[in-house]
Protein backbone atom coordinates (compact mmCIF):
# COMPACT_ATOMS: atom_id res chain seq x y z
CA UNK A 1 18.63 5.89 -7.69
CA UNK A 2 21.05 3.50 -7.19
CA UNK A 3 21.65 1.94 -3.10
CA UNK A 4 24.54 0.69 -1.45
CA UNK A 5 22.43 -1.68 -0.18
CA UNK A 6 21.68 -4.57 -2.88
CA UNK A 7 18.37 -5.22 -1.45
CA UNK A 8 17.33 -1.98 -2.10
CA UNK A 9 18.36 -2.38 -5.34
CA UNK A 10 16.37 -5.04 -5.97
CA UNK A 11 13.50 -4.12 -4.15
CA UNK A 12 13.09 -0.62 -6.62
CA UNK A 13 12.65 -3.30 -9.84
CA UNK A 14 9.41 -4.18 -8.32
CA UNK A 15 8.41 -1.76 -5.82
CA UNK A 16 9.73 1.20 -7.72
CA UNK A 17 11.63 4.30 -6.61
CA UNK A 18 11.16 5.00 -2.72
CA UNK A 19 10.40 8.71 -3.26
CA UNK A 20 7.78 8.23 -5.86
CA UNK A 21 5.83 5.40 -4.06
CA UNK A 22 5.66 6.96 -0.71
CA UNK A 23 4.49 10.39 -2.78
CA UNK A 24 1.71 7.84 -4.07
CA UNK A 25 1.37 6.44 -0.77
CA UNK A 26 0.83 9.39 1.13
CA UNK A 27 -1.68 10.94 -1.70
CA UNK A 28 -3.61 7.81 -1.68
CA UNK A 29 -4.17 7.60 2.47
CA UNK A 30 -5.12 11.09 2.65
CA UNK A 31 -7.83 10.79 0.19
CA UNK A 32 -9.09 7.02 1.82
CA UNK A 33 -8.96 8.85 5.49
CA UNK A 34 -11.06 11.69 4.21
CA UNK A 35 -13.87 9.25 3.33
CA UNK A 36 -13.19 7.65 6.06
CA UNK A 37 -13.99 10.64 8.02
CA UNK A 38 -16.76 11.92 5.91
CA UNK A 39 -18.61 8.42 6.32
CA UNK A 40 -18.40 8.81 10.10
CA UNK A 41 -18.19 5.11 10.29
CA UNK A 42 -16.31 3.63 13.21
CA UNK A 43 -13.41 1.48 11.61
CA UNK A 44 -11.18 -0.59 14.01
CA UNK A 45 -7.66 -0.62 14.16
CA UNK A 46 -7.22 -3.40 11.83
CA UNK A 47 -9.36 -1.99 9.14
CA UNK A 48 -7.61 1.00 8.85
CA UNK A 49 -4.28 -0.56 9.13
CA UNK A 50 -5.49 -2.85 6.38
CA UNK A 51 -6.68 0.59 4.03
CA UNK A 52 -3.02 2.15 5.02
CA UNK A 53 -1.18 -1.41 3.53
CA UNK A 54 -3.41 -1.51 0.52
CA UNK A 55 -2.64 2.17 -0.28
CA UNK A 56 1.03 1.26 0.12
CA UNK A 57 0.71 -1.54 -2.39
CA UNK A 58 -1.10 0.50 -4.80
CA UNK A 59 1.26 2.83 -4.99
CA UNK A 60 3.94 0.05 -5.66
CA UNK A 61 2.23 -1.01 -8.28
CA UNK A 62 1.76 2.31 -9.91
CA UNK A 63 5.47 3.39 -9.36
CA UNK A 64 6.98 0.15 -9.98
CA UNK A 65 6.42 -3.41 -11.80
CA UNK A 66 2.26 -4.32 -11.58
CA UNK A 67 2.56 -7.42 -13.11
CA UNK A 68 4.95 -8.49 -10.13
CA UNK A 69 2.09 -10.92 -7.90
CA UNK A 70 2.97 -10.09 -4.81
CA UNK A 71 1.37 -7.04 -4.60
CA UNK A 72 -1.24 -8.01 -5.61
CA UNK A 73 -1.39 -11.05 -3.22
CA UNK A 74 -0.38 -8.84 -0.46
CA UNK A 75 -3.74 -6.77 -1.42
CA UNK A 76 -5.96 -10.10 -1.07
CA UNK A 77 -4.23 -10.27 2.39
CA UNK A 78 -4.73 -7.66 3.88
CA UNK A 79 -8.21 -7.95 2.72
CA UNK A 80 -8.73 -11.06 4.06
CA UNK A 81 -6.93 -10.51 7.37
CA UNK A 82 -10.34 -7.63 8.06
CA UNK A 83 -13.00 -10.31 6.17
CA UNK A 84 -11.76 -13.10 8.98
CA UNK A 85 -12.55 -10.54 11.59
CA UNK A 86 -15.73 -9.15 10.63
């Protein structure tokens, strides 16, 4: 699909089409909130903000360019931001 909006543009050469990575996005946080439910481990806030941003990177990587490093340094990120607070 092709935006208006230049930065959108740009953004779908490495994040891929909007459509397909929220489909992967939203597939991906159902299945890490039903473990999260069937572990019936308390997470905080951050954690599971953390597990919602991961999912959302995944899913650019799968739908768009996985050899762009952001994503993958986003991942480390918000890994680290729950290891600092643990």
């Amino acid at each position: 699909m092709t935006y208006e909006n230049q930065v959108l543009n740009e953004r779908g050469k490495t994040h891929g089409d909007y459509a397909k990575t929220a489909e992967i996005a939203q597939v991906l946080k159902v299945v890490v909130r039903g473990y999260m439910e069937e572990n019936k481990a308390e997470f905080s806030q951050t954690q599971c903000e953390s597990l919602d941003l991961i999912c959302t990177k995944v899913a650019r990587i799968l739908s768009g360019n996985p050899n762009e490093p952001d994503h993958w340094k986003d991942i480390a990120g918000y890994a680290n931001l729950v290891s600092e607070r643990l």
